[in-house]
N, C-alpha and C. Protein backbone atom coordinates (compact mmCIF):
# COMPACT_ATOMS: atom_id res chain seq x y z
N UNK A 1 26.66 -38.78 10.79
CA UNK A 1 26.39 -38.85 9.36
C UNK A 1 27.42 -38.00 8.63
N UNK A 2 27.81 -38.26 7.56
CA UNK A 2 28.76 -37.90 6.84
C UNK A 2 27.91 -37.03 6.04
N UNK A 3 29.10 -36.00 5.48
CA UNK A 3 28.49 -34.58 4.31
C UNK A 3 28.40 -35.40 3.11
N UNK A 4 26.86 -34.97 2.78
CA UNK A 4 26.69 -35.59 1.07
C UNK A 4 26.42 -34.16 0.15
N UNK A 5 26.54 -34.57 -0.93
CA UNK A 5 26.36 -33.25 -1.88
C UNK A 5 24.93 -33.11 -2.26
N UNK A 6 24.93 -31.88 -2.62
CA UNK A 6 23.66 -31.23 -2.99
C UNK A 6 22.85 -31.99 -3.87
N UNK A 7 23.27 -33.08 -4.80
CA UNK A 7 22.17 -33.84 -5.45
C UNK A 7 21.65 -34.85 -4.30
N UNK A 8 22.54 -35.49 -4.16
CA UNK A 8 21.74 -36.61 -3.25
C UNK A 8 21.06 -36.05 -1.98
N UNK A 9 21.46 -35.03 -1.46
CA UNK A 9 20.07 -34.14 -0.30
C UNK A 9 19.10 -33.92 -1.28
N UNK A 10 18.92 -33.58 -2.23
CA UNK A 10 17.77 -33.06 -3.15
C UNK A 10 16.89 -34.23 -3.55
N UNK A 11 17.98 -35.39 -3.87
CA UNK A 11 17.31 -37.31 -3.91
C UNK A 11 16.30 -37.01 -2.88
N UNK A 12 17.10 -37.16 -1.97
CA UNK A 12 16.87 -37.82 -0.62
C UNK A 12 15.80 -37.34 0.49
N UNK A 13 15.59 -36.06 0.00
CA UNK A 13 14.66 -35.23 0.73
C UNK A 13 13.55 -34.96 -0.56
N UNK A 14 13.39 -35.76 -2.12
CA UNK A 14 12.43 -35.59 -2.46
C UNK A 14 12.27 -33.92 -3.44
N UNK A 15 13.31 -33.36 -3.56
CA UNK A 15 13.22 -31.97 -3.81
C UNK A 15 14.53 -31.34 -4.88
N UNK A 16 14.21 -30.48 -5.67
CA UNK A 16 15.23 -29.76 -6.43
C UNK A 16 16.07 -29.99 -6.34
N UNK A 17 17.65 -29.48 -6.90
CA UNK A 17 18.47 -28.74 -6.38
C UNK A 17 18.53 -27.38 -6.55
N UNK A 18 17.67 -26.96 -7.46
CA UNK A 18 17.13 -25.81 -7.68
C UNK A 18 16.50 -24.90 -6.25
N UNK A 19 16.34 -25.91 -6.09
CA UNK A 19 15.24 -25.51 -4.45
C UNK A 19 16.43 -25.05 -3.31
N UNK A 20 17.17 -26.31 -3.29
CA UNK A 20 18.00 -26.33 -1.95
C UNK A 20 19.35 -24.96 -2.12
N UNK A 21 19.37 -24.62 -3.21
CA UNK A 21 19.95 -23.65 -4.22
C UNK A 21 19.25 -22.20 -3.38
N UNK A 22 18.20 -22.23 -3.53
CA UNK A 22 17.09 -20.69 -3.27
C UNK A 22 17.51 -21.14 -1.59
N UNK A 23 17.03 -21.67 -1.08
CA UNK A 23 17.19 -21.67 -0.12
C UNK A 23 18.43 -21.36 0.76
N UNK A 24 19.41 -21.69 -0.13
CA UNK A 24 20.55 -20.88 0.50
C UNK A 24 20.69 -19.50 0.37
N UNK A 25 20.34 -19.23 -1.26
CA UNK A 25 20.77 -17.93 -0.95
C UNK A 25 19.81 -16.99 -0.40
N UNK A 26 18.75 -17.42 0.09
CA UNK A 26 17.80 -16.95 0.96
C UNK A 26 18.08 -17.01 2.81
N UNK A 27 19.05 -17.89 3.12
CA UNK A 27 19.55 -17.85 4.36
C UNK A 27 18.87 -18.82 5.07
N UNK A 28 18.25 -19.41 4.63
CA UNK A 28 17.12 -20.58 5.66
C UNK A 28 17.97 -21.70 6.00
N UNK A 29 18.69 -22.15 4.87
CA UNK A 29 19.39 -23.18 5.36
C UNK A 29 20.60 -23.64 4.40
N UNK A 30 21.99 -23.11 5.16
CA UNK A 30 23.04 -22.96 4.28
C UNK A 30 23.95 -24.28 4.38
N UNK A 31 24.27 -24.67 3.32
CA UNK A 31 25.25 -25.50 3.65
C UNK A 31 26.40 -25.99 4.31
N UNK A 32 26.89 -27.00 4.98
CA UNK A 32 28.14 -27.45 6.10
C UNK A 32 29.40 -26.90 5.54
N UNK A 33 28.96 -26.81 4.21
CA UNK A 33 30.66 -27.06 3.71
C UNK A 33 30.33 -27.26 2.44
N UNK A 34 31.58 -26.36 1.50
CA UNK A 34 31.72 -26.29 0.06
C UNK A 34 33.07 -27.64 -0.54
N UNK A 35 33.16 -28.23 -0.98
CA UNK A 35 34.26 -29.47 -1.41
C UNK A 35 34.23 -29.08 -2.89
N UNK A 36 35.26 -29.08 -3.46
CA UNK A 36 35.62 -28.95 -4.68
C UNK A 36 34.40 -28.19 -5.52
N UNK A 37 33.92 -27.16 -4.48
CA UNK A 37 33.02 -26.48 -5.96
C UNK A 37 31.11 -26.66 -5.36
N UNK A 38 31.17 -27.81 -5.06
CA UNK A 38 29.48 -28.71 -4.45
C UNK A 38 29.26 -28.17 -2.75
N UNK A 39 28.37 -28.11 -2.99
CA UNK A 39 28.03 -27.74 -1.61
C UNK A 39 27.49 -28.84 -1.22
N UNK A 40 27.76 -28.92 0.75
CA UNK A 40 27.67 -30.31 1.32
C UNK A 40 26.44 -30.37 2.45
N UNK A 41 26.01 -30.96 2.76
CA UNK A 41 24.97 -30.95 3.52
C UNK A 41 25.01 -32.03 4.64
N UNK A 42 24.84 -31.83 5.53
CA UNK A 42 25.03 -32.53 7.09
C UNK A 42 23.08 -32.87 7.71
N UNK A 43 23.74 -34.21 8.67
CA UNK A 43 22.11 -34.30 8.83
C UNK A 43 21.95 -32.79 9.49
N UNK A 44 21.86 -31.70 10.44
CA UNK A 44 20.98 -31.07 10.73
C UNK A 44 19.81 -30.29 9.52
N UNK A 45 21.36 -29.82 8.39
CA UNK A 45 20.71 -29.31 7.62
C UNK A 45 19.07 -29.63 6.06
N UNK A 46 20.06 -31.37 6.57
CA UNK A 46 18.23 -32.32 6.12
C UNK A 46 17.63 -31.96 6.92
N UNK A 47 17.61 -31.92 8.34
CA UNK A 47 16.29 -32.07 9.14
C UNK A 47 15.76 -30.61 9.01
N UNK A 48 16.62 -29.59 8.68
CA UNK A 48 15.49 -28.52 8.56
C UNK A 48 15.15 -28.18 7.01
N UNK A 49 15.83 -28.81 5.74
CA UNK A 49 15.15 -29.05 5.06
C UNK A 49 13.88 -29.87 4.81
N UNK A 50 14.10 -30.54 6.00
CA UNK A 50 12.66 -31.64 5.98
C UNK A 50 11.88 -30.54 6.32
N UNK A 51 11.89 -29.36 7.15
CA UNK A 51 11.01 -29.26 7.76
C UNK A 51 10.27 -28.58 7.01
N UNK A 52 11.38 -27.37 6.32
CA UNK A 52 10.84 -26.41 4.99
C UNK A 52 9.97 -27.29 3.97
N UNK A 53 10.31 -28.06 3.81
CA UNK A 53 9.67 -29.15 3.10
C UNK A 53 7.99 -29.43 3.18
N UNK A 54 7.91 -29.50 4.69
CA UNK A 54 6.63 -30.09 5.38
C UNK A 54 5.44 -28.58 5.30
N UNK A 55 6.43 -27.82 5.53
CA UNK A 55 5.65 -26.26 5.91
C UNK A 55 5.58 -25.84 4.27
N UNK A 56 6.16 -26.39 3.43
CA UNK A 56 5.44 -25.30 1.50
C UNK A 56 4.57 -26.33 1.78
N UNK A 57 4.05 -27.19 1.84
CA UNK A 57 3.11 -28.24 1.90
C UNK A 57 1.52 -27.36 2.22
N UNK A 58 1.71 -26.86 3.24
CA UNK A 58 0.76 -26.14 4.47
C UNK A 58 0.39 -24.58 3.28
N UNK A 59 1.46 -24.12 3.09
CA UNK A 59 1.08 -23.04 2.35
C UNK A 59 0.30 -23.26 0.92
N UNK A 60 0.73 -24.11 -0.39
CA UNK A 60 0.04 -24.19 -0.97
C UNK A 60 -1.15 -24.79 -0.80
N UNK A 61 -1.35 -25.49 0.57
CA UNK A 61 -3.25 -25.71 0.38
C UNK A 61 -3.89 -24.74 1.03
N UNK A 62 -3.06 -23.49 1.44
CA UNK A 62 -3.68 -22.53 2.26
C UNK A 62 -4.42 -21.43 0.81
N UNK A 63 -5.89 -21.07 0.99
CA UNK A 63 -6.25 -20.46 0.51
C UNK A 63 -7.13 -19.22 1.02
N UNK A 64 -6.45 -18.09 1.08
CA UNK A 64 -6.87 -16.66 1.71
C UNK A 64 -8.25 -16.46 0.96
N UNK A 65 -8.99 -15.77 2.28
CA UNK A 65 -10.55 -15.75 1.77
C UNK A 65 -10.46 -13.92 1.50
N UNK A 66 -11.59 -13.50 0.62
CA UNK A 66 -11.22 -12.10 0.58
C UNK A 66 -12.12 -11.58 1.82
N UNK A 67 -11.93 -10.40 2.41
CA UNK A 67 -12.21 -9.34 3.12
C UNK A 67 -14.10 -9.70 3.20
N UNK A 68 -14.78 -9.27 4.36
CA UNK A 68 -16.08 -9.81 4.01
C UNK A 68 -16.45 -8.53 3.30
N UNK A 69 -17.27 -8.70 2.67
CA UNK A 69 -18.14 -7.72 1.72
C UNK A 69 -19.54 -8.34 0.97
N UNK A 70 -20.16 -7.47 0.35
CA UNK A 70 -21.70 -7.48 0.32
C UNK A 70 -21.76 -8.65 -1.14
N UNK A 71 -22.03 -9.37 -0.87
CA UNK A 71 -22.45 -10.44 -2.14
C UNK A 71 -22.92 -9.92 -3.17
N UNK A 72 -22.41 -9.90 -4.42
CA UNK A 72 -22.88 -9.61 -5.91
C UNK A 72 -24.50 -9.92 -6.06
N UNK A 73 -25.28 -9.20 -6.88
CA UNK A 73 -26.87 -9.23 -6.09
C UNK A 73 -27.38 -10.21 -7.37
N UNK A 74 -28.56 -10.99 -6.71
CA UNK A 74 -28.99 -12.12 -7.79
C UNK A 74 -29.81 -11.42 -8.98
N UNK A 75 -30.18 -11.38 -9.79
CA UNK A 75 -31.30 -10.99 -10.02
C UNK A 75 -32.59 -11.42 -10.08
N UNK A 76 -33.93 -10.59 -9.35
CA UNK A 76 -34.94 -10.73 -8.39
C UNK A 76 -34.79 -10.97 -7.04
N UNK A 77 -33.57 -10.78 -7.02
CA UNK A 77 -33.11 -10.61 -5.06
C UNK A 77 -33.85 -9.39 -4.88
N UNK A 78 -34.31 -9.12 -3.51
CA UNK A 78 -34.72 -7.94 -2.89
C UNK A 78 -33.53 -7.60 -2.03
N UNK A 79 -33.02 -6.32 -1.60
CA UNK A 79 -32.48 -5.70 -1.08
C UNK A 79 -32.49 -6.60 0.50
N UNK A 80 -31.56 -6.62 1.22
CA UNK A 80 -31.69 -7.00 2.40
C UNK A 80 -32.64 -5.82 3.44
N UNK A 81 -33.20 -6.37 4.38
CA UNK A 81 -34.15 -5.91 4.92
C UNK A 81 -35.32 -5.40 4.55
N UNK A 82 -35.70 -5.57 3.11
CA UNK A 82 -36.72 -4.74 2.85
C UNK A 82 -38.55 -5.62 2.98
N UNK A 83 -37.94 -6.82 3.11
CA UNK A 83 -39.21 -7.26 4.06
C UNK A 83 -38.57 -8.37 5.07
N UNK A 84 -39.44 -8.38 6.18
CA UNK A 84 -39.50 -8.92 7.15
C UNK A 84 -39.33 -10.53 6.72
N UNK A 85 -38.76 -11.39 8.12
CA UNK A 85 -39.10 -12.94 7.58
C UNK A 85 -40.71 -13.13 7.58
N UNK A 86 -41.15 -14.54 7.23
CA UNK A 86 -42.66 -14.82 7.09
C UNK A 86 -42.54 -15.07 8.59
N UNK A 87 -41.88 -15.20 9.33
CA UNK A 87 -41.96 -16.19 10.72
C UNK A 87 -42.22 -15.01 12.03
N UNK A 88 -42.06 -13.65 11.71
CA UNK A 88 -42.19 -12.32 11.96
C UNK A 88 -43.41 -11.65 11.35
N UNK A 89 -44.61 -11.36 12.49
CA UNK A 89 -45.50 -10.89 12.32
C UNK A 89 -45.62 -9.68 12.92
């Protein structure tokens, strides 16, 4: 496969160039080769943009639960333990 420029990887993989931009200068995945100014992109570097791709996917539906802790109390809740179940005699 021949080097295409940074718009058409950004087409082609669905994504920025804004993106493929951060990503370089973040080190994840740098371009083959600079040509008159554009930076060029080779299939490996689609395929691990695909992959970065697949994995923000995973993170934004990931939603962190907080720490366990004691539930905000209803009001007319009784304190935990302070009576027995009915099924406990």
């Amino acid at each position: 496969m021949d080097l295409i420029p940074i718009g058409r990887a950004a087409a082609r993989l669905g994504m920025s160039t804004s993106a493929l931009r951060y990503y370089d200068e973040r080190k994840l995945v740098c371009p083959s080769a600079r040509l008159a100014g554009k930076q060029m992109y080779g299939a490996e570097q689609l395929r691990r943009l695909a992959f970065i791709k697949s994995c923000t996917g995973w993170a934004c539906r990931y939603r962190p639960q907080p720490p366990f802790s004691t539930p905000p109390a209803r009001s007319g809740a009784r304190p935990f333990g302070s009576r027995s179940p009915s099924w406990i005699k």
